[in-house]
C-alpha atoms as a PDB file:
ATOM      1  CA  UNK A   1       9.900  16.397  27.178  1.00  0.00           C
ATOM      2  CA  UNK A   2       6.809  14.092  27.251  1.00  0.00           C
ATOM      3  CA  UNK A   3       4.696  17.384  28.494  1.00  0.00           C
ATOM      4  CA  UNK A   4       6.092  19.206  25.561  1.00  0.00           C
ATOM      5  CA  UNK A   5       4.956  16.363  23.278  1.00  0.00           C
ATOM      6  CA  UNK A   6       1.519  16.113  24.586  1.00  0.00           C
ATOM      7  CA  UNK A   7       0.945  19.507  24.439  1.00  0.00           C
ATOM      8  CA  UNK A   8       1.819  19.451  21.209  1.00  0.00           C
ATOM      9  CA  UNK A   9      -0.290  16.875  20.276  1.00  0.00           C
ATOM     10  CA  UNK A  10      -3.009  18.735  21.878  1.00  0.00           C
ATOM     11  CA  UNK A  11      -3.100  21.861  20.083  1.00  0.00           C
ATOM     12  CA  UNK A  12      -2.336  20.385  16.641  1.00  0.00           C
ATOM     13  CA  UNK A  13      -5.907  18.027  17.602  1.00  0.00           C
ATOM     14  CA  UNK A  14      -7.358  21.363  18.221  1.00  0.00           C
ATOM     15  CA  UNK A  15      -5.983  23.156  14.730  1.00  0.00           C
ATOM     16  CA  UNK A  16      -6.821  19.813  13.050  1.00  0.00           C
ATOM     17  CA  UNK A  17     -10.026  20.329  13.869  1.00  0.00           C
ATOM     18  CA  UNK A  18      -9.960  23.965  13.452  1.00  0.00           C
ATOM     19  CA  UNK A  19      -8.484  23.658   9.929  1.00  0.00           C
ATOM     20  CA  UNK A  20     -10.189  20.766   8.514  1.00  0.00           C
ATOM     21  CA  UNK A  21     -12.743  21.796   5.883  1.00  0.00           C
ATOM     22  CA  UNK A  22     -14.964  19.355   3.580  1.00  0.00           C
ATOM     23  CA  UNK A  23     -14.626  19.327  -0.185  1.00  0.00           C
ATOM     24  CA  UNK A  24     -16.956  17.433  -2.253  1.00  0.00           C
ATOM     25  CA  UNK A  25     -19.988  17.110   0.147  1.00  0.00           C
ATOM     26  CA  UNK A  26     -22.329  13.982  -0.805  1.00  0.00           C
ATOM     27  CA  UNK A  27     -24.976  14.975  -2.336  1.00  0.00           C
ATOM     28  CA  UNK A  28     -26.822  11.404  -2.396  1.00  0.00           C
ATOM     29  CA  UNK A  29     -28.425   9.951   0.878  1.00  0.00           C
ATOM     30  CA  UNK A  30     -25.386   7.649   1.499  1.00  0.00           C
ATOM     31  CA  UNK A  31     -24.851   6.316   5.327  1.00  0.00           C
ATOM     32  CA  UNK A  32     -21.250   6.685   5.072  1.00  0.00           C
ATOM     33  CA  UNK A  33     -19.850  10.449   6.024  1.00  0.00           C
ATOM     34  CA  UNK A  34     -16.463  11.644   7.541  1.00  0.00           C
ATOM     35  CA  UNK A  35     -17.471  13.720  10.050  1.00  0.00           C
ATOM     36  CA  UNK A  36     -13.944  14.671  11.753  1.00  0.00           C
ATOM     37  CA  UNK A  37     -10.512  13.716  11.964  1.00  0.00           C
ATOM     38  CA  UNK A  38      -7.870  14.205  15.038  1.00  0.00           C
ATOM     39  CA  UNK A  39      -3.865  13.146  14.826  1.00  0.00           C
ATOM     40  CA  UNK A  40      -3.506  10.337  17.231  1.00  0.00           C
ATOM     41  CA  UNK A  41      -0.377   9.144  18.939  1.00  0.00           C
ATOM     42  CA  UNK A  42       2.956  10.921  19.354  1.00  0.00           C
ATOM     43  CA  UNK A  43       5.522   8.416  17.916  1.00  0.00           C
ATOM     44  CA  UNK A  44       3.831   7.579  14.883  1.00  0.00           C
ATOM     45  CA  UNK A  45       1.872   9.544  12.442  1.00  0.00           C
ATOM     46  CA  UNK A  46      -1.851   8.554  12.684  1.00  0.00           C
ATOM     47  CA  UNK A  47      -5.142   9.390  12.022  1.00  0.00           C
ATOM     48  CA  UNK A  48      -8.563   8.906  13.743  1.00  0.00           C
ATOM     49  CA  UNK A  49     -10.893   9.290  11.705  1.00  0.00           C
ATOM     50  CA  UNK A  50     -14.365   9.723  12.780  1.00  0.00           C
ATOM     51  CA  UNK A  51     -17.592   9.238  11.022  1.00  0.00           C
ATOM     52  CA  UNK A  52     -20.742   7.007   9.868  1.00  0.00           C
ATOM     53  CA  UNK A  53     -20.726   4.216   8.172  1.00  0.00           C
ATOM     54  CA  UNK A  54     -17.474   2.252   8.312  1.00  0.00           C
ATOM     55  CA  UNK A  55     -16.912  -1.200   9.126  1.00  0.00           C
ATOM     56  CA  UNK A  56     -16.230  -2.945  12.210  1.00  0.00           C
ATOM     57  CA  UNK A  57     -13.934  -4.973  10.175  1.00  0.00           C
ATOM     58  CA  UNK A  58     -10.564  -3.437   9.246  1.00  0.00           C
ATOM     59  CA  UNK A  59     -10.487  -4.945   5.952  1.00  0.00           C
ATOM     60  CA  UNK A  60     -13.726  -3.801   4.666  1.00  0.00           C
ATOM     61  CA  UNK A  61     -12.604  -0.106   4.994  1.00  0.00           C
ATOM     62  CA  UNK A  62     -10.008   1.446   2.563  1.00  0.00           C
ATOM     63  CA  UNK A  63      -8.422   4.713   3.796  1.00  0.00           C
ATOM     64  CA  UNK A  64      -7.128   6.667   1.029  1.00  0.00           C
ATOM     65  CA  UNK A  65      -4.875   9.639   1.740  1.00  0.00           C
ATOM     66  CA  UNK A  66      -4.576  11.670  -1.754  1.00  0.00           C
ATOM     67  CA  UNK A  67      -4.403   8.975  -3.745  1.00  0.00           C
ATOM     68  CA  UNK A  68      -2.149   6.603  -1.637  1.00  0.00           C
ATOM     69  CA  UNK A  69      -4.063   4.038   0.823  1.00  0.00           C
ATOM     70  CA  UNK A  70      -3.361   4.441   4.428  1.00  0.00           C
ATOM     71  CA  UNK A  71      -2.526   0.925   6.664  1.00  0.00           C
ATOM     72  CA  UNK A  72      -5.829   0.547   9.296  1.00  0.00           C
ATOM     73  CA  UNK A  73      -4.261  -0.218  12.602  1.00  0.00           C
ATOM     74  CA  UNK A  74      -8.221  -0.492  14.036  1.00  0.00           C
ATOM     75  CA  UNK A  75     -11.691  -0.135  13.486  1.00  0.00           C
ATOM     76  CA  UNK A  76     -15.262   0.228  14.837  1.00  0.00           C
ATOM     77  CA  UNK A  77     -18.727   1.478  13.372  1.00  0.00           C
ATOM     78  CA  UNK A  78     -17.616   5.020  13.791  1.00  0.00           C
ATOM     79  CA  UNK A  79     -13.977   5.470  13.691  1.00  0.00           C
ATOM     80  CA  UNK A  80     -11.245   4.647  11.856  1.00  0.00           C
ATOM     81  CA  UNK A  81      -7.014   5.264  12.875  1.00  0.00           C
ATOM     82  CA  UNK A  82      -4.931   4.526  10.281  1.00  0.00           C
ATOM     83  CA  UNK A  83      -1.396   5.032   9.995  1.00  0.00           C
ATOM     84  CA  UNK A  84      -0.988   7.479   7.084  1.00  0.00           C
ATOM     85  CA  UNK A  85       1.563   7.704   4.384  1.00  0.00           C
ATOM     86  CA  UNK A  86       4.239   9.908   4.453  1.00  0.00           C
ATOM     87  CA  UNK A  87       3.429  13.236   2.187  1.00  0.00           C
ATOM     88  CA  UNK A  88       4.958  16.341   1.131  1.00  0.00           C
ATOM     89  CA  UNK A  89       1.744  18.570   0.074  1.00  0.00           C
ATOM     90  CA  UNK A  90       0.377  21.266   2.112  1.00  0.00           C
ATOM     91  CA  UNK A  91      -3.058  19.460   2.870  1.00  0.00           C
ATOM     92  CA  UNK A  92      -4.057  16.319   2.067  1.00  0.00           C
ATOM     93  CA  UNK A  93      -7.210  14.662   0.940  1.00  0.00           C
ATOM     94  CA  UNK A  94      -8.836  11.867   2.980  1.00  0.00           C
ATOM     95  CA  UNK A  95     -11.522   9.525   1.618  1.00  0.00           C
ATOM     96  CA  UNK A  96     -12.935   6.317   2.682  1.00  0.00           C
ATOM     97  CA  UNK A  97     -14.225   3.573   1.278  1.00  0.00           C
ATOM     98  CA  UNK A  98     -16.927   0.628   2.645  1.00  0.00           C
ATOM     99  CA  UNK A  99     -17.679  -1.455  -0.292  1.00  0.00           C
ATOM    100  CA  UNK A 100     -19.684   0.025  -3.007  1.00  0.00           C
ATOM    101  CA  UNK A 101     -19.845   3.368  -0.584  1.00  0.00           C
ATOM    102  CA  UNK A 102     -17.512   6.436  -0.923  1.00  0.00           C
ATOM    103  CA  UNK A 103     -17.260   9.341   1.696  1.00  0.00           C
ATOM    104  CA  UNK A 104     -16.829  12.819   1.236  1.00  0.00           C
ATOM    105  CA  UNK A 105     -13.334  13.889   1.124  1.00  0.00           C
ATOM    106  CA  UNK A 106     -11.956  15.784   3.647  1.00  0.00           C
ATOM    107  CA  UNK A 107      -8.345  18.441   3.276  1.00  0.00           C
ATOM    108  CA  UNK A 108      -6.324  17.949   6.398  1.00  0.00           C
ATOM    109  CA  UNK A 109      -3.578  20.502   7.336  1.00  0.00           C
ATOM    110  CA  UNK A 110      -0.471  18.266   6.969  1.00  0.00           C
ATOM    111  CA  UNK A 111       2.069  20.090   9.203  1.00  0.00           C
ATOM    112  CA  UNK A 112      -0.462  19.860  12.192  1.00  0.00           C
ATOM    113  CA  UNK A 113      -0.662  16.054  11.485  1.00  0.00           C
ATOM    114  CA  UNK A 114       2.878  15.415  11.112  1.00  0.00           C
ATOM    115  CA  UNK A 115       3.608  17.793  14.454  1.00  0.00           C
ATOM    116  CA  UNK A 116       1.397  15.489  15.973  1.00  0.00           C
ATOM    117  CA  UNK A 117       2.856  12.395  14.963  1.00  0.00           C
ATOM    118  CA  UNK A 118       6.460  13.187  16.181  1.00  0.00           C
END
């Protein structure tokens, strides 16, 4: 069973990264840019999200997932996992936020990430 599982999680990281596609690119000189996201974890459905520009500091980041915000369970100058919220759309839209600074937003299949998270 735990094979099964990890494979799982394996291949939807794989299609997650095969499927994710960037709408809105900046178009300013801004530091702070998603630059991928993999499911993380098998009981639990989260996110790392990784990138430029975040904050060390978990509460200085805001992760939002269409337009709910996702709980950070950690952080660092690069990446981001965040638990994210339940949703029933197709894809979903992931931005985040340092301060004054907004990312691009990226469309992540959400059947890979919830495959991932079980």
């Amino acid at each position: 069973m735990f094979i099964k599982k990890m494979s799982l999680a394996i291949i939807a990281m794989v299609m997650c990264c095969l499927y994710s596609c960037q709408i809105n690119p900046s178009t300013g000189n801004t530091d702070l840019h998603i630059q991928d996201t993999l499911p993380a974890g098998t009981t639990d459905i989260l996110l790392t999200i990784q990138g430029k520009g975040f904050s060390h500091v978990t509460t200085d980041n805001k992760v939002m997932v269409d337009d709910v915000e996702a709980q950070i369970i950690s952080a660092t100058d690069n990446e981001l996992v965040v638990r994210i919220p339940a949703r029933k759309t197709a894809k979903i839209a992931v931005t985040v936020k340092v301060g004054s600074e907004v990312s691009d937003t990226v469309l992540i299949d959400n059947q890979i990430v919830m495959l991932a998270g079980r």
